[in-house]
N, C-alpha and C. Protein backbone atom coordinates (compact mmCIF):
# COMPACT_ATOMS: atom_id res chain seq x y z
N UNK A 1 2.24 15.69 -5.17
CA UNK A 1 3.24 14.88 -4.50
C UNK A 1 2.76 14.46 -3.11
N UNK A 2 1.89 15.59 -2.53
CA UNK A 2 1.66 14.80 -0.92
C UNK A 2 0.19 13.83 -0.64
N UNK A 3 -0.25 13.98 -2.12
CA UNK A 3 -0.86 12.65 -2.51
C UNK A 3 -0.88 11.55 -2.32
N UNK A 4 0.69 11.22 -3.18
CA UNK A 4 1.19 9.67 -3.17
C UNK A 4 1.41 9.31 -2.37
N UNK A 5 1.91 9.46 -0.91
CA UNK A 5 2.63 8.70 0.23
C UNK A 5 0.69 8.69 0.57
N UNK A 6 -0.43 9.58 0.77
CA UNK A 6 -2.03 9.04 0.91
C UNK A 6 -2.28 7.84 0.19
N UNK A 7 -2.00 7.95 -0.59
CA UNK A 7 -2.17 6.74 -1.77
C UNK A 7 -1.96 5.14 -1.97
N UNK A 8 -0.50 5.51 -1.31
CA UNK A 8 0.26 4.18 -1.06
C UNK A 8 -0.76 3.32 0.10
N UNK A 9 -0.47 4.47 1.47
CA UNK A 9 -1.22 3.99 2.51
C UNK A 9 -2.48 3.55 2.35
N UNK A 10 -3.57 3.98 1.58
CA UNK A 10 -4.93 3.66 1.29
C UNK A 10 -4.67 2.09 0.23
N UNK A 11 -3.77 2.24 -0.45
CA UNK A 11 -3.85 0.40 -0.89
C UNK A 11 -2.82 -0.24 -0.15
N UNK A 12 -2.35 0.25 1.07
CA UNK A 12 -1.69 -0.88 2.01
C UNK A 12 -2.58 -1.00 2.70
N UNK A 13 -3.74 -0.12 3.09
CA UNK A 13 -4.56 -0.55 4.09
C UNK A 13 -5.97 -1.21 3.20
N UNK A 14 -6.08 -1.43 2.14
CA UNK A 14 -7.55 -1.63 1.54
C UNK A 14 -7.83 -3.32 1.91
N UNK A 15 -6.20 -4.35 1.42
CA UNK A 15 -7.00 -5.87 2.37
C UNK A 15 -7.57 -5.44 3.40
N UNK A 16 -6.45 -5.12 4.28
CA UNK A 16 -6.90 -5.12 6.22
C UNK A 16 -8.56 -4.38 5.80
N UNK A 17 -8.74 -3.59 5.40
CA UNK A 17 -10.16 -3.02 5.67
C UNK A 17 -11.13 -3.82 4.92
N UNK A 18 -10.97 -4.40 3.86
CA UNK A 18 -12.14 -5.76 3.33
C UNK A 18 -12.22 -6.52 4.64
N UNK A 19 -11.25 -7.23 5.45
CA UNK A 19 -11.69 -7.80 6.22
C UNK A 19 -12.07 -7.66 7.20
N UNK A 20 -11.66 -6.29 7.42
CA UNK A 20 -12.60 -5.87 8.86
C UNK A 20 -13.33 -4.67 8.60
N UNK A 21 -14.39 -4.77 7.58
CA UNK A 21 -15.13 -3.83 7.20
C UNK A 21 -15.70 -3.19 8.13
N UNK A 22 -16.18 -3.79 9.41
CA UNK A 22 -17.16 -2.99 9.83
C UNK A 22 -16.37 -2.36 11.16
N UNK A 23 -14.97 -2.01 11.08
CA UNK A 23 -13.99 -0.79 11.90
C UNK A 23 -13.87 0.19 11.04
N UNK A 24 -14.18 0.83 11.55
CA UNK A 24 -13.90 2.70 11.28
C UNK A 24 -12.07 2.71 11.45
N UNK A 25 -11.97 3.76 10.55
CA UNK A 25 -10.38 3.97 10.67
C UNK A 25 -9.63 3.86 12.09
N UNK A 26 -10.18 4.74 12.30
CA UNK A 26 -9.45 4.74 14.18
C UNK A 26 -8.87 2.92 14.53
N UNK A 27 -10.21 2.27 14.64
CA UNK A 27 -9.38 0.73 15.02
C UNK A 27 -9.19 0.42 14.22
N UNK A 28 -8.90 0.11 12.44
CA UNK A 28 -8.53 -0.73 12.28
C UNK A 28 -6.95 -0.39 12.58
N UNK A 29 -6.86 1.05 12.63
CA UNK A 29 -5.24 1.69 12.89
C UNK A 29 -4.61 1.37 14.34
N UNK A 30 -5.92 0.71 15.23
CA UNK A 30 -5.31 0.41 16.52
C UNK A 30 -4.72 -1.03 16.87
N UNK A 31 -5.68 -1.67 15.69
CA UNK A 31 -5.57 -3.04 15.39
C UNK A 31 -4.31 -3.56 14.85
N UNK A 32 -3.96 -2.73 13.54
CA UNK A 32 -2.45 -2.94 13.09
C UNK A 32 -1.40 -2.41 13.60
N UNK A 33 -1.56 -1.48 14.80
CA UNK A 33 -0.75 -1.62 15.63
C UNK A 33 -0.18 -2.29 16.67
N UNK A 34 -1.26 -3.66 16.78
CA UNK A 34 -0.56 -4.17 17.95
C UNK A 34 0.01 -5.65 17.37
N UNK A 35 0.20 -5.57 15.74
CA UNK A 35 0.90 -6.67 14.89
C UNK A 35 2.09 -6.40 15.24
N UNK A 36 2.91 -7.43 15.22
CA UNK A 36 4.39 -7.68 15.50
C UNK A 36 5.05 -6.75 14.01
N UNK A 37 6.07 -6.15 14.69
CA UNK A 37 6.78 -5.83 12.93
C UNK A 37 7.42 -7.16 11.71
N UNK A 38 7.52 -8.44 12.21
CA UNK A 38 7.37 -9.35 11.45
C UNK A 38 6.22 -9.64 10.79
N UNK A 39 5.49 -9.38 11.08
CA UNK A 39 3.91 -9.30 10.54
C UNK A 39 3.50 -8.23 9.57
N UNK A 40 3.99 -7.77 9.54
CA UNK A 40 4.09 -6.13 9.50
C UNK A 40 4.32 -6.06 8.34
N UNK A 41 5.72 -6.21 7.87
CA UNK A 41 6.77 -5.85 7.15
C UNK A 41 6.50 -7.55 5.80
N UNK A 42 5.89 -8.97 6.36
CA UNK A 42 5.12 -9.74 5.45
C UNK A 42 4.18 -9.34 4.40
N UNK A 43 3.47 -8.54 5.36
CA UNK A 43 1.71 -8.03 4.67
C UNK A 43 2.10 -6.72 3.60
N UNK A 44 3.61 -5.73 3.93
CA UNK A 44 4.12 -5.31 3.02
C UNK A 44 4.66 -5.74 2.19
N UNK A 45 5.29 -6.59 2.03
CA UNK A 45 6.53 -7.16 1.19
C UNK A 45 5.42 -7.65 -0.05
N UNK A 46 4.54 -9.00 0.75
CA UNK A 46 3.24 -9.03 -0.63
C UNK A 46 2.39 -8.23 -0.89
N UNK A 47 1.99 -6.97 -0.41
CA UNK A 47 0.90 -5.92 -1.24
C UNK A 47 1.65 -5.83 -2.20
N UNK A 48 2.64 -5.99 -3.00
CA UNK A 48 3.48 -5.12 -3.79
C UNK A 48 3.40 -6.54 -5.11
């Protein structure tokens, strides 16, 4: 079970990381933090 919520996160984050392959976790996590939550909550709505 404390798998799945890893899981989810690793294919919400797998676009963002094709395109910015060459950030290490740390930024790309610093990077999608400074997206607006309208932005945010888009890039969720279509992973799905």
């Amino acid at each position: 079970m404390k798998t799945h919520g890893a899981n989810e996160l690793i294919g919400l984050l797998h676009p963002a990381r094709q395109d910015d392959s060459d950030l290490n976790l740390i930024q790309l996590l610093q990077k999608l933090s400074k997206l607006s939550d309208d932005i945010l909550i888009y890039h969720l709505e279509n992973a799905w």
